[in-house]
N, C-alpha and C. Protein backbone atom coordinates (compact mmCIF):
# COMPACT_ATOMS: atom_id res chain seq x y z
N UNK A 1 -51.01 -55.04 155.59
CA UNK A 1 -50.96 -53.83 154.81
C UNK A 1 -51.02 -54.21 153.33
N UNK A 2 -51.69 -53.61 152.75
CA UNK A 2 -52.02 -53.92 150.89
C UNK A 2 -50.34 -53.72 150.31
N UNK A 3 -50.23 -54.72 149.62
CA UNK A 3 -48.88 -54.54 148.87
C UNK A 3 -48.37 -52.72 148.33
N UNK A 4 -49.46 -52.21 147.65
CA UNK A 4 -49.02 -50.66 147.10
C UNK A 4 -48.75 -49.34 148.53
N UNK A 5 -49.76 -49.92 149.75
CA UNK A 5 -49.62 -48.89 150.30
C UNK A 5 -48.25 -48.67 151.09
N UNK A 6 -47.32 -49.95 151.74
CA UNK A 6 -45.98 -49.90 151.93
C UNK A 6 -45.18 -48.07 151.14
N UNK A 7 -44.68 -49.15 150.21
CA UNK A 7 -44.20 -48.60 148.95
C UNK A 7 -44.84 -46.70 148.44
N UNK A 8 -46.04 -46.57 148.65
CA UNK A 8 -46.49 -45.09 148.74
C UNK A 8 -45.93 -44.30 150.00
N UNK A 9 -46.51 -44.89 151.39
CA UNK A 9 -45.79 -44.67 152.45
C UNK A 9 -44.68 -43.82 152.31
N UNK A 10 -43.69 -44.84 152.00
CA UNK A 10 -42.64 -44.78 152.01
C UNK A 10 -41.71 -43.49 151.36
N UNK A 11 -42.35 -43.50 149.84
CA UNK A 11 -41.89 -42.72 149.05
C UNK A 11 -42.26 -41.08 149.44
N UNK A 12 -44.14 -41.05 150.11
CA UNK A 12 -44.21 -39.77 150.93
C UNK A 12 -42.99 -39.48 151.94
N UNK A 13 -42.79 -40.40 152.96
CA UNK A 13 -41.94 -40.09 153.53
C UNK A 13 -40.28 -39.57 153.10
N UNK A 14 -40.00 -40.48 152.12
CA UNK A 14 -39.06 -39.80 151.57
C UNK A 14 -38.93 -38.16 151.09
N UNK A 15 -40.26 -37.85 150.25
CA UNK A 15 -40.43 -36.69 149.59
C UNK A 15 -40.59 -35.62 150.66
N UNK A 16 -41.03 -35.87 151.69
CA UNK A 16 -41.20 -35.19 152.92
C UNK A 16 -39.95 -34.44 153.63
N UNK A 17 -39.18 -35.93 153.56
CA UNK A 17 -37.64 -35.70 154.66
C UNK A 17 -37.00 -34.52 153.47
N UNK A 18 -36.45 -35.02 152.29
CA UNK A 18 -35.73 -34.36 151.44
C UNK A 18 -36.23 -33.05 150.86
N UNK A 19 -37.95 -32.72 151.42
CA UNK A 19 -38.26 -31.27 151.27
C UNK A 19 -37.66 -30.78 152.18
N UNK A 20 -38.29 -31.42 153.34
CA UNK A 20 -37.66 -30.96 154.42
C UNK A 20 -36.30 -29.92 154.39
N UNK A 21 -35.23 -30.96 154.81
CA UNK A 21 -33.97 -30.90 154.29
C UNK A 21 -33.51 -29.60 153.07
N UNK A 22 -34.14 -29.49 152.18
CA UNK A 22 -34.25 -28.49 150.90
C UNK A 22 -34.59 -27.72 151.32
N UNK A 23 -35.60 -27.32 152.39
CA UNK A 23 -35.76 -26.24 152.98
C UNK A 23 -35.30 -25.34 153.67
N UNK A 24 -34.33 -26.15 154.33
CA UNK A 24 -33.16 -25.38 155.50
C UNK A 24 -32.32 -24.07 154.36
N UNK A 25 -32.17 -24.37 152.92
CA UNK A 25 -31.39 -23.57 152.74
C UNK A 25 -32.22 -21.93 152.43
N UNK A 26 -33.27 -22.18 152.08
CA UNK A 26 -34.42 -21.53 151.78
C UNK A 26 -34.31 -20.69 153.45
N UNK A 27 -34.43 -21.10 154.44
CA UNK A 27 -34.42 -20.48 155.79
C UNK A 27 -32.98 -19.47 156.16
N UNK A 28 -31.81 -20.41 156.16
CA UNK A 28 -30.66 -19.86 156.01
C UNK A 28 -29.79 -20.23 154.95
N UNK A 29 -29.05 -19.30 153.84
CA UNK A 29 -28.46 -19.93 153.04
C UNK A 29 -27.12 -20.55 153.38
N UNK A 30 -26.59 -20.07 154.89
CA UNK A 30 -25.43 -21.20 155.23
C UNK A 30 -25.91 -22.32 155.65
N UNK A 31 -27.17 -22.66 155.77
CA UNK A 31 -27.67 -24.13 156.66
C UNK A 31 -28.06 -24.55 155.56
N UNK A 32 -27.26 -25.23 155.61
CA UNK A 32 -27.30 -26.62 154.20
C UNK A 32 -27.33 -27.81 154.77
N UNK A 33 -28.55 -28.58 154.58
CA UNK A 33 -28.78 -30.17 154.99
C UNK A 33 -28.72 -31.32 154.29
N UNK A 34 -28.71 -30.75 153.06
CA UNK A 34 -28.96 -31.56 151.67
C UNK A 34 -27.70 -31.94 151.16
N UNK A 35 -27.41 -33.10 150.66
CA UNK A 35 -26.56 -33.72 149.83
C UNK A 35 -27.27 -34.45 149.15
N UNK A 36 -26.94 -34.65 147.84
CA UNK A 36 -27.19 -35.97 147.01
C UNK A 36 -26.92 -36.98 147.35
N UNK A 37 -26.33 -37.71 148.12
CA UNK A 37 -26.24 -38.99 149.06
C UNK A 37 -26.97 -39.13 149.55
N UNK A 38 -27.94 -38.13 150.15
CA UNK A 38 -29.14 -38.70 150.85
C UNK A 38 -30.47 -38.96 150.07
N UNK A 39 -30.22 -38.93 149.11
CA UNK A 39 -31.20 -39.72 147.86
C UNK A 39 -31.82 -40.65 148.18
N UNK A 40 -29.89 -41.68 148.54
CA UNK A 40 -30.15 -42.81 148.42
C UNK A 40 -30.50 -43.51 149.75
N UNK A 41 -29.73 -42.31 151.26
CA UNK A 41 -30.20 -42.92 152.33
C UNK A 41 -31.51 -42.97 152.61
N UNK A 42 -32.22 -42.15 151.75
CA UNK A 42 -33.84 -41.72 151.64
C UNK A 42 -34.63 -43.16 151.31
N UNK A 43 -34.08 -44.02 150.24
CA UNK A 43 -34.39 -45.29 150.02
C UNK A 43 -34.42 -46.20 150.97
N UNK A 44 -32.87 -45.97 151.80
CA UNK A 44 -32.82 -47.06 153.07
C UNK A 44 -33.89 -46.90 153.93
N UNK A 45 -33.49 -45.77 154.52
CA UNK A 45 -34.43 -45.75 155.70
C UNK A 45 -36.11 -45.57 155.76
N UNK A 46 -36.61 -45.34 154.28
CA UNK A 46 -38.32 -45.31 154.43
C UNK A 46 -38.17 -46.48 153.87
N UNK A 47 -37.32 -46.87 152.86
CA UNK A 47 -38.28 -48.28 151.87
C UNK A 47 -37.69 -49.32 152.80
N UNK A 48 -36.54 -49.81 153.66
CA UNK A 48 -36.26 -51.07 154.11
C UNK A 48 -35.49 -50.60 155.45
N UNK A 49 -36.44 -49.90 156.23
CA UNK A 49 -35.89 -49.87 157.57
C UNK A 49 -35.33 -50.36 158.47
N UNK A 50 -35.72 -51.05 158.47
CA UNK A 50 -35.32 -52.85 158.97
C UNK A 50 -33.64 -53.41 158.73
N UNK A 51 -33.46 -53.07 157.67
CA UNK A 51 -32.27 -53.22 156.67
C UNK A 51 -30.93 -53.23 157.68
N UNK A 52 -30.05 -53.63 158.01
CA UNK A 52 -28.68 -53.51 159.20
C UNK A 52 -28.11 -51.93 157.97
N UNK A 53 -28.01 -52.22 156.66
CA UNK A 53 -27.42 -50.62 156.30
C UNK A 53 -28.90 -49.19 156.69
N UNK A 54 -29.75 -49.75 157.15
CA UNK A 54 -30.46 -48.40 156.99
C UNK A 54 -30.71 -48.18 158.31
N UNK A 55 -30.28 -48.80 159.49
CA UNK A 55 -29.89 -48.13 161.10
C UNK A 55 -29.18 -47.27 161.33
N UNK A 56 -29.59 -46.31 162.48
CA UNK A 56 -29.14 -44.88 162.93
C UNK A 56 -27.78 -44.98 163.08
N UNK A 57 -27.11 -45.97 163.32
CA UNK A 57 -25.50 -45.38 163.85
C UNK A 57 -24.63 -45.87 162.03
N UNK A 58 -25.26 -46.79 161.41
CA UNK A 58 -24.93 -46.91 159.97
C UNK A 58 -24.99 -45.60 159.19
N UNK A 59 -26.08 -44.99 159.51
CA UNK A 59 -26.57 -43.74 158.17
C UNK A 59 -25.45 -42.68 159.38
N UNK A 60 -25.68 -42.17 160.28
CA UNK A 60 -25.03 -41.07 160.63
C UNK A 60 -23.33 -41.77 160.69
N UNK A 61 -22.46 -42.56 161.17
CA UNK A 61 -21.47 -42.64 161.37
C UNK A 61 -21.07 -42.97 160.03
N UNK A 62 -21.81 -43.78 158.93
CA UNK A 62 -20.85 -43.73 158.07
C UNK A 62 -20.39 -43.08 156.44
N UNK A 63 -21.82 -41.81 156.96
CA UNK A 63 -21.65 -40.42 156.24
C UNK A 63 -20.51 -39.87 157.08
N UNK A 64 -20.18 -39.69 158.50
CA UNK A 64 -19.21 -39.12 158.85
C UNK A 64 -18.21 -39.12 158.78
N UNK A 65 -17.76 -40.74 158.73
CA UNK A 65 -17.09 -41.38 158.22
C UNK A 65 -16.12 -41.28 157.10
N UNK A 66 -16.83 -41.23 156.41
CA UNK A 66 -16.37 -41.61 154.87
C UNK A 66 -16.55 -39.69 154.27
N UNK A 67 -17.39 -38.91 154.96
CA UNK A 67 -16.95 -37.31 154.50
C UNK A 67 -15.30 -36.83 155.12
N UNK A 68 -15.32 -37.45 156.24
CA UNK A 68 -13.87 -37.57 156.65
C UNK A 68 -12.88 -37.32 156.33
N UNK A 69 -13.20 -38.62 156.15
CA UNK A 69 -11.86 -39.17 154.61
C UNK A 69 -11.87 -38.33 153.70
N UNK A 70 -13.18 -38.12 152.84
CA UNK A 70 -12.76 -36.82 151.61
C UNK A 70 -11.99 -35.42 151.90
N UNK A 71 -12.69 -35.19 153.30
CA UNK A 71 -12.07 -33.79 153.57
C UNK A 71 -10.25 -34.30 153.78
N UNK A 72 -10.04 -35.41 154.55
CA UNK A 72 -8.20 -35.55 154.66
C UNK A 72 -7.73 -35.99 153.00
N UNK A 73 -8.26 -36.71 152.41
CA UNK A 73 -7.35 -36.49 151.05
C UNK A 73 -8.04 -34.78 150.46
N UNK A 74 -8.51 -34.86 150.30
CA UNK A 74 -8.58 -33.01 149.93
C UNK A 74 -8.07 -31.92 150.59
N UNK A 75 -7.40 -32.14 151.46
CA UNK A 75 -6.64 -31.27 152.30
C UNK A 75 -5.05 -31.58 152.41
N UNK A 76 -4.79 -33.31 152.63
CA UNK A 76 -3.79 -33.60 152.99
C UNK A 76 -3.05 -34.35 151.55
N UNK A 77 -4.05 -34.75 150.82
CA UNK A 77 -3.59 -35.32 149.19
C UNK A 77 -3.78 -34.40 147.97
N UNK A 78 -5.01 -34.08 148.05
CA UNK A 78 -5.09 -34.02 146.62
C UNK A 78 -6.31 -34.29 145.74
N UNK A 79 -6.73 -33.72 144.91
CA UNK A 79 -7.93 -34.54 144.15
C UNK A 79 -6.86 -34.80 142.66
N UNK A 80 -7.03 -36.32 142.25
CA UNK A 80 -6.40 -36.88 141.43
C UNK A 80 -7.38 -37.88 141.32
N UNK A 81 -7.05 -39.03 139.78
CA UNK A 81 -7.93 -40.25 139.89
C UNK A 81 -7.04 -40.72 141.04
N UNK A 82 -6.04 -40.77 141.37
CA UNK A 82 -5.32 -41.91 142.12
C UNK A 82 -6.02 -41.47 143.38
N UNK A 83 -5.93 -40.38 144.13
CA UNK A 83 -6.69 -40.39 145.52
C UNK A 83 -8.25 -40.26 145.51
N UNK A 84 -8.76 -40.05 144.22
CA UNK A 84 -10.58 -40.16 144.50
C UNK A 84 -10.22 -41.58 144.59
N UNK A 85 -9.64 -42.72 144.01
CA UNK A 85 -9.87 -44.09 144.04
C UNK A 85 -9.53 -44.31 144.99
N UNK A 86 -8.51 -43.60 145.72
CA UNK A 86 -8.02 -44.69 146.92
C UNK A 86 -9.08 -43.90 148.22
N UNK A 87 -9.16 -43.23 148.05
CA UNK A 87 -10.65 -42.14 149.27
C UNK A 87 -11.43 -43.08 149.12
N UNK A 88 -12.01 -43.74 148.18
CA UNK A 88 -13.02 -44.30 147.89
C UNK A 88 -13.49 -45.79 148.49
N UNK A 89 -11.77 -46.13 148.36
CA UNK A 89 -11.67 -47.64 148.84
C UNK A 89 -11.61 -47.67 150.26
N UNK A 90 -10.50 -46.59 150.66
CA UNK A 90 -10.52 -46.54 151.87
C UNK A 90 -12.06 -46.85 152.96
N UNK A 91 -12.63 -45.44 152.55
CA UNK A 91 -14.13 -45.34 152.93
C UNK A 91 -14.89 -46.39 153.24
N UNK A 92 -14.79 -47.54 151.72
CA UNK A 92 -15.53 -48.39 152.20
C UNK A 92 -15.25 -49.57 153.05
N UNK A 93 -13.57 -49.54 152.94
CA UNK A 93 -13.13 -50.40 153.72
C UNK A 93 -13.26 -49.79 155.59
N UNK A 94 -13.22 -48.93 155.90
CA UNK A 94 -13.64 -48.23 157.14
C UNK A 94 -14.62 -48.35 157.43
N UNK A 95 -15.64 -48.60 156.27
CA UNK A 95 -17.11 -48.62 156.93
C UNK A 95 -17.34 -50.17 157.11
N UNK A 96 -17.06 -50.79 156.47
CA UNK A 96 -16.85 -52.18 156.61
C UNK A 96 -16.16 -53.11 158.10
N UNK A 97 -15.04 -52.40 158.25
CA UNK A 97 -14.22 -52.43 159.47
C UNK A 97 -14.95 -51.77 160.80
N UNK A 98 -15.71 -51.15 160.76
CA UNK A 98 -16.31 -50.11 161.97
C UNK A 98 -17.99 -50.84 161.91
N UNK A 99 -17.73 -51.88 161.11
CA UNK A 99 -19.53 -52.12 161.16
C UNK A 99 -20.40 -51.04 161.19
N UNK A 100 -19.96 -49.78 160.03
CA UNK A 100 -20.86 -48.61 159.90
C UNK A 100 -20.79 -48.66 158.12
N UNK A 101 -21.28 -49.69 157.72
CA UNK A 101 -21.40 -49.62 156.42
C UNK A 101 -22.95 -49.05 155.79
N UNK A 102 -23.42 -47.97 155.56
CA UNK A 102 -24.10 -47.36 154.83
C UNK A 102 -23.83 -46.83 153.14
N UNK A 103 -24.03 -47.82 152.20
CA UNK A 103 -23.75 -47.50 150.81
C UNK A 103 -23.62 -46.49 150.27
N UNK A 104 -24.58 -45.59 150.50
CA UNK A 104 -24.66 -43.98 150.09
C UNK A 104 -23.70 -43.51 150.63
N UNK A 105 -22.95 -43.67 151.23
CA UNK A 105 -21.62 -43.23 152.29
C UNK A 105 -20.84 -42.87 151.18
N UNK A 106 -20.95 -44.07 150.28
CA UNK A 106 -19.59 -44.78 149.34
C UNK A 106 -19.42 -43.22 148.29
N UNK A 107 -20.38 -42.64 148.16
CA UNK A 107 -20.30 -41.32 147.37
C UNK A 107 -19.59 -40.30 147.91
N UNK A 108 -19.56 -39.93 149.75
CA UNK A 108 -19.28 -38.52 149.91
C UNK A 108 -18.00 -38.62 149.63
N UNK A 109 -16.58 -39.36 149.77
CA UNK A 109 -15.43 -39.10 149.51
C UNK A 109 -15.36 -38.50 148.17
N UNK A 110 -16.06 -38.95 147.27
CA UNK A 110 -16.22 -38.08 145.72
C UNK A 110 -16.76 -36.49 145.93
N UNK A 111 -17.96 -36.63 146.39
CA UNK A 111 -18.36 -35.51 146.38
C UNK A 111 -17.94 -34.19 147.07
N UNK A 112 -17.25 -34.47 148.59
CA UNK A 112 -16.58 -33.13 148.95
C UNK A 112 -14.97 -33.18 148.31
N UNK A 113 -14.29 -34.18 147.82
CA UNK A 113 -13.08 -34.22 147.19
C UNK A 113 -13.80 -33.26 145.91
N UNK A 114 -14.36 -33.90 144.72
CA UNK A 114 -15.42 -32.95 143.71
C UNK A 114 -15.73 -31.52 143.70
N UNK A 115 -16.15 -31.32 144.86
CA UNK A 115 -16.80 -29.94 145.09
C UNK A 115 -15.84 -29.16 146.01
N UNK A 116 -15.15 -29.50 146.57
CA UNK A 116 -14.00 -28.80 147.22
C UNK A 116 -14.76 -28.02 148.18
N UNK A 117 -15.14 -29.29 149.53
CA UNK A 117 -15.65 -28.68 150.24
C UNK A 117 -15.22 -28.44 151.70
N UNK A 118 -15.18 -27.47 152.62
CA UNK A 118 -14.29 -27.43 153.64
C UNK A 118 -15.00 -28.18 154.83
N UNK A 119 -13.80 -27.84 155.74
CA UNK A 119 -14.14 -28.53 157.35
C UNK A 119 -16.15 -28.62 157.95
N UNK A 120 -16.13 -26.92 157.68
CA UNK A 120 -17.35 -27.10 158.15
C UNK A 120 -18.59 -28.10 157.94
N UNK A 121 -19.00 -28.31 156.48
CA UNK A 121 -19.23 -29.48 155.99
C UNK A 121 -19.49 -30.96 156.71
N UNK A 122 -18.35 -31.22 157.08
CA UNK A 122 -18.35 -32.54 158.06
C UNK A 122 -19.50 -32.19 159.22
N UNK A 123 -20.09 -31.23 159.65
CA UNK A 123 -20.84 -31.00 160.31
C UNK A 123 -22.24 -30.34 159.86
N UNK A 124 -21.95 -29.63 159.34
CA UNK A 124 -23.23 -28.74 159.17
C UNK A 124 -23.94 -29.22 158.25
N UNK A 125 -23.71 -30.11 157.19
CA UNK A 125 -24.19 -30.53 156.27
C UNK A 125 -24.10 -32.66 156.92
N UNK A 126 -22.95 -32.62 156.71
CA UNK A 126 -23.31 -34.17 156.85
C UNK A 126 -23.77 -34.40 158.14
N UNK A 127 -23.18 -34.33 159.11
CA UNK A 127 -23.83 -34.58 160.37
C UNK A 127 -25.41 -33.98 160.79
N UNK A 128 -25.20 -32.78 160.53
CA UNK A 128 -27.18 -32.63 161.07
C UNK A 128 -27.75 -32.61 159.78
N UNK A 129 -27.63 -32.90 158.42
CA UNK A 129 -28.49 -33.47 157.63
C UNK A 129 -28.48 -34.83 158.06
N UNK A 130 -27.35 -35.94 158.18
CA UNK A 130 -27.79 -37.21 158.93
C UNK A 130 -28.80 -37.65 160.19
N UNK A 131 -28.45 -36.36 160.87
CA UNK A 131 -29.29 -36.62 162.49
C UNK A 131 -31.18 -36.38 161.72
N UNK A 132 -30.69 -35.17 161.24
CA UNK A 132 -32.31 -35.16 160.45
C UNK A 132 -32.83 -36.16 159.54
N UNK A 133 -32.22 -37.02 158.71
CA UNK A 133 -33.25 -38.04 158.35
C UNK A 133 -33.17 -39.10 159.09
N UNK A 134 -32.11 -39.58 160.12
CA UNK A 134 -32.49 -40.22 161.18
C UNK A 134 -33.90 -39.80 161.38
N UNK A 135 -33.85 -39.18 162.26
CA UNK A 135 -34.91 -38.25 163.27
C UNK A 135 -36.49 -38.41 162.55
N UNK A 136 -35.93 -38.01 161.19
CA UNK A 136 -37.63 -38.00 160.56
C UNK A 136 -37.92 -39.19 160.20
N UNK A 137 -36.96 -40.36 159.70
CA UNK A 137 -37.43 -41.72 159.52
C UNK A 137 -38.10 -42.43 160.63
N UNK A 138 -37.60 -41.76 162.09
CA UNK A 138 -37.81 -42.60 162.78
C UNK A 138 -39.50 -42.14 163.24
N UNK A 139 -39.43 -40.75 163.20
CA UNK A 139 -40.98 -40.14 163.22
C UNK A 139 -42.00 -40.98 162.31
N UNK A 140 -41.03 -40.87 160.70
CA UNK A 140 -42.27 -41.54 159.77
C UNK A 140 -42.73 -43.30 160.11
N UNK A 141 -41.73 -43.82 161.05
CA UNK A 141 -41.64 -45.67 161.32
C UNK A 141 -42.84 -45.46 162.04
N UNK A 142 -42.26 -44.30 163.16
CA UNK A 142 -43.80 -44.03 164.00
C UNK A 142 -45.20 -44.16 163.98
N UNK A 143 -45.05 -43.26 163.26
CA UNK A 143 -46.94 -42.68 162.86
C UNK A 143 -46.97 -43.87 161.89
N UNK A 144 -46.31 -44.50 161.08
CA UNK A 144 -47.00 -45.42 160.15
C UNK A 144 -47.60 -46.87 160.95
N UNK A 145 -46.65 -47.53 162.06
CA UNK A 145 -47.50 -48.17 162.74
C UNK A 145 -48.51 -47.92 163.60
N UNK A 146 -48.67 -46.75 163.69
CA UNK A 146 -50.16 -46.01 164.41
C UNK A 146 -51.21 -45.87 163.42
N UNK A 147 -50.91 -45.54 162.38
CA UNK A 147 -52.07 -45.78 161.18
C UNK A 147 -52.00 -47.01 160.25
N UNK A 148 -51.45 -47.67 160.31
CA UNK A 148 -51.13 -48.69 159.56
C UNK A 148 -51.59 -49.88 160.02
């Protein structure tokens, strides 16, 4: 494969998943798929698939993971610097410990602690926005070794 076309690939695919995704709210405004964390899982899984952080049980378990955690210190602590830092550490130390370390993870304890976001969340947003760029990365791995 020519060095540029990888790298184009890739970035379609990205722009694809995260329309995607952007779209759900456009359909229903409670179906929200989108987080800003998946920016970056957008990087893993089209640009370095391959990658041990950009595998299916990494990207979905340790968004679940680590949204978790934000929702129990935001419910059961508090948003303070002292518990965004320790949500934070925790997280990554869980993902580390569970061999579900996905980097972009390392954000959601900020972001639903941040945004003060409830139970549902852990699902409707992190979980089937995760299953969905699973799902479409693995479509885009697809078709690219069929044309590629």
């Amino acid at each position: 494969m020519k060095p540029i076309v990888y790298p184009l690939l890739a970035g379609v695919g990205a722009a694809v998943a995260i329309g995607l995704l952007s779209l759900s709210t456009m359909i229903n405004p409670n179906w929200v798929l989108l987080m800003a964390p998946f920016g970056a899982t957008a990087v893993l899984v089209f640009g370095v698939p391959d990658s041990p952080l950009a595998q299916p049980k990494n990207v979905i378990l340790g968004h679940l993971l680590t949204a978790f955690i934000g929702l129990c210190f935001l419910e059961f602590v508090g948003i303070s610097p002292l518990s965004l830092a320790l949500a934070s550490g925790l997280a990554v130390s869980l993902m580390l410990l569970t061999k579900t370390t996905h980097p972009p993870a390392g954000a959601n304890p900020l972001l639903v602690m941040l945004t003060s976001q409830h139970w549902d969340f852990l699902f409707t947003t992190v979980l089937a926005g995760s299953l969905a760029m699973v799902a479409l990365a693995q479509m885009h791995r697809s078709l690219q070794r069929r044309w590629v």
